[in-house]
Protein backbone atom coordinates (compact mmCIF):
# COMPACT_ATOMS: atom_id res chain seq x y z
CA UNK A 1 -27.62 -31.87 35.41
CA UNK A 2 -27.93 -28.49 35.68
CA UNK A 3 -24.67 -27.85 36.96
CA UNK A 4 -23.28 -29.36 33.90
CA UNK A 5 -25.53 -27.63 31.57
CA UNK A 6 -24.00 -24.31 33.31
CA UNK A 7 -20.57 -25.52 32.39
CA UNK A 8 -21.10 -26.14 28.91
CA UNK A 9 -22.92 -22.82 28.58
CA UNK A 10 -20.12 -21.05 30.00
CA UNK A 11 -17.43 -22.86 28.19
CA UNK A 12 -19.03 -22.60 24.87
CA UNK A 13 -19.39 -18.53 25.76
CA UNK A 14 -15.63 -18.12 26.90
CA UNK A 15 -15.15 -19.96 23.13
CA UNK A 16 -17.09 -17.49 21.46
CA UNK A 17 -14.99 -14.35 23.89
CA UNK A 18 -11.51 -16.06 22.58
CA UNK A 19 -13.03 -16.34 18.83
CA UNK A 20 -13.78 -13.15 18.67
CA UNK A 21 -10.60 -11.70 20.29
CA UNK A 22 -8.39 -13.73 18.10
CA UNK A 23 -10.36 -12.73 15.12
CA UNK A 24 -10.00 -9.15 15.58
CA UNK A 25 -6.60 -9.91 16.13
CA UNK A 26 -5.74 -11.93 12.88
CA UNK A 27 -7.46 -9.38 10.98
CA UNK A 28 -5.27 -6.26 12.43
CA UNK A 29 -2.01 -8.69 11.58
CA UNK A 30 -3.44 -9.53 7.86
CA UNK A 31 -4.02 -5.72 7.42
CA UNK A 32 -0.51 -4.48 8.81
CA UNK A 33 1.04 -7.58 6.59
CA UNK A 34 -0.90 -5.92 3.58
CA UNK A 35 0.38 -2.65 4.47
CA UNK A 36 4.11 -3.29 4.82
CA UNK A 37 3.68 -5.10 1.65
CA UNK A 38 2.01 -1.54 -0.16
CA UNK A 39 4.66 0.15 1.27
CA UNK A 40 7.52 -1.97 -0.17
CA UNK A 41 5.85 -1.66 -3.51
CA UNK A 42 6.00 2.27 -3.25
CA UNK A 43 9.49 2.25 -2.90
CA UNK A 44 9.80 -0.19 -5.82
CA UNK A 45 7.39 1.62 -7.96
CA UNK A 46 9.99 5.02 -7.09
CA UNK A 47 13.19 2.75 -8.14
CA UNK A 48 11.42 2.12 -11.23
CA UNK A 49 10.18 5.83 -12.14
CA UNK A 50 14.35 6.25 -11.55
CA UNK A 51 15.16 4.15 -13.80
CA UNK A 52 12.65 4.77 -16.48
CA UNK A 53 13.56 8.29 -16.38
CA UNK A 54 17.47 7.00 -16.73
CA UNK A 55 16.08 5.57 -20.03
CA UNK A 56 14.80 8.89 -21.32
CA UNK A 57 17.53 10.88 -20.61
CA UNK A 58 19.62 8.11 -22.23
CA UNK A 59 17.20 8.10 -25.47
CA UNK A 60 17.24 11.74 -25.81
CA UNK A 61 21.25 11.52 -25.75
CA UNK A 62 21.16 9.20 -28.30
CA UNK A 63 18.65 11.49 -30.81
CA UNK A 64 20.94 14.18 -30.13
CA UNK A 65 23.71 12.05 -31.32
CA UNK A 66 22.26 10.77 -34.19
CA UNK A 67 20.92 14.03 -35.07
CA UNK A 68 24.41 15.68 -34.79
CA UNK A 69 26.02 13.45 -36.98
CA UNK A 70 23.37 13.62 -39.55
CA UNK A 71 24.17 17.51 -39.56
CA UNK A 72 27.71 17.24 -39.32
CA UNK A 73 27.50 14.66 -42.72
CA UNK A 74 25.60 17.43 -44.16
CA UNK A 75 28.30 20.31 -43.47
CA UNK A 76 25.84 22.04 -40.99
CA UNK A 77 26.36 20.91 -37.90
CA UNK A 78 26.91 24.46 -36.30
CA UNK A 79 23.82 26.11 -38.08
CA UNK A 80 21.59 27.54 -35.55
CA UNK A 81 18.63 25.86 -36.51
CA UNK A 82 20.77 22.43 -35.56
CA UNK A 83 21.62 23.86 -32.65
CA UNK A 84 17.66 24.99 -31.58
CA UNK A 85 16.80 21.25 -32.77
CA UNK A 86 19.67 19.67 -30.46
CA UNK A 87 18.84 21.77 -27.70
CA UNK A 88 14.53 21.03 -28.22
CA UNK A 89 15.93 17.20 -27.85
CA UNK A 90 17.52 17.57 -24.72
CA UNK A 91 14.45 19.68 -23.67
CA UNK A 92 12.07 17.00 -24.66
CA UNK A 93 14.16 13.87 -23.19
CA UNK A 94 14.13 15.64 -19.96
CA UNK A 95 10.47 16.37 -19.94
CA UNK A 96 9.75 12.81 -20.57
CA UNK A 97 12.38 11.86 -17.44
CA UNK A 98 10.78 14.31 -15.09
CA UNK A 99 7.35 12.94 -16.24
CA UNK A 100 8.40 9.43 -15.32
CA UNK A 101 9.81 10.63 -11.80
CA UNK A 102 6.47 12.58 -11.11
CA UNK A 103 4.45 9.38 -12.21
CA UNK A 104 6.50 7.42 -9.88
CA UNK A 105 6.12 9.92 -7.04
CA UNK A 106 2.00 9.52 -7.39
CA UNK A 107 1.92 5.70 -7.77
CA UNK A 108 4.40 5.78 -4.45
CA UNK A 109 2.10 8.17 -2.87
CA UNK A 110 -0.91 5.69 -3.49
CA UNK A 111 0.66 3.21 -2.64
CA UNK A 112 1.42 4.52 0.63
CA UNK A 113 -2.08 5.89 1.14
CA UNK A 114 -4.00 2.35 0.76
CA UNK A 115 -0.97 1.38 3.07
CA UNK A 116 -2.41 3.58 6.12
CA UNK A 117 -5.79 3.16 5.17
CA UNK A 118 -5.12 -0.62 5.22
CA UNK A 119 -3.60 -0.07 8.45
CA UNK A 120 -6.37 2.36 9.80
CA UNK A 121 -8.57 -1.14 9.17
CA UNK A 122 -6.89 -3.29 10.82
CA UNK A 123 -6.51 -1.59 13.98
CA UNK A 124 -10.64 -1.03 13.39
CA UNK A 125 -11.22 -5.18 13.21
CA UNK A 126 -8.70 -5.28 16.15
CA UNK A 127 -10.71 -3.23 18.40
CA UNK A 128 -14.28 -4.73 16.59
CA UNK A 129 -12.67 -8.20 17.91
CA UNK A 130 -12.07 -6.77 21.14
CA UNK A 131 -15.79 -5.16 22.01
CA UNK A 132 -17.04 -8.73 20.83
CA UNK A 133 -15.43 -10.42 23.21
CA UNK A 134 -16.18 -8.33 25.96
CA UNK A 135 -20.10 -8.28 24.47
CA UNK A 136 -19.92 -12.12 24.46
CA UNK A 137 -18.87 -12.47 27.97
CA UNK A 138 -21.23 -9.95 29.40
CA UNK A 139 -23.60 -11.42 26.90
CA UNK A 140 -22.66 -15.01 28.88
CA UNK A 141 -22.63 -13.79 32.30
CA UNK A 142 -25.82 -12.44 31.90
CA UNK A 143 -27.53 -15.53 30.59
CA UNK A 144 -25.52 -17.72 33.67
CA UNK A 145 -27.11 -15.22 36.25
CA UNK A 146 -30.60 -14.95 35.02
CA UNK A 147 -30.30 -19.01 34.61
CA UNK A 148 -28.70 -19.93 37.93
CA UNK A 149 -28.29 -16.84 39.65
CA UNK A 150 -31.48 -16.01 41.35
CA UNK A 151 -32.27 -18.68 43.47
């Protein structure tokens, strides 16, 4: 009976080794998943910031146009003040596409960031998976020996 008792204690241990391994293990893959997911959202969020600051620069144009003809149905399309008001347009529109660009740039860089940190994690739970299992099965070999070991 106590040969069979033995058994069950060292099955049930080599259980709780492969738990823990495999554990660890799903963790690290969760966490890598997580983090090639971030990372295809940074380069999304970039795409975006492009095409956001497309939009500006295509806004601006189109003040500047409407602006220009307004001063050309007024006869003053070449006064210099017309010309300092196209040109703070165009000034503005580009400021506002840059702006988008930069703001795209940071939420990338976040993005990425939380990726490796995610990462960083995972590899962490892989090895925290790993030291359980080899505590569990000193842990069990321990018990087995001072059970039916010293006779």
């Amino acid at each position: 009976m106590a040969a069979v008792a033995g058994v069950i204690q060292g099955v049930g241990k080599g259980l709780d080794v492969i738990s823990a391994y495999r554990g660890g293990k799903a963790a690290k893959n969760e966490a890598y998943g997580q983090a090639a997911e971030m990372e295809v959202n940074a380069g999304q969020e970039k795409a975006y910031a492009q095409r956001r600051a497309i939009e500006q620069r295509r806004q601006a144009r189109l003040v500047q146009s409407r602006a220009l003809a307004l001063a050309a149905a007024g006869g003053s399309a070449d006064d210099p003040s017309v010309v300092r008001i196209l040109g703070d347009i165009a000034g503005a529109g580009e400021y506002n596409a840059m702006l988008e660009l930069f703001e795209g740039d940071v939420a990338a860089r976040d993005l990425k960031s939380q990726a490796r940190a995610t990462r960083a994690s995972g590899k962490e739970a892989y090895r925290a998976g790993r030291l359980g299992a080899t505590s569990n099965a000193i842990s069990g070999f321990s018990s087995m020996y001072d059970k039916y070991g010293r006779r």
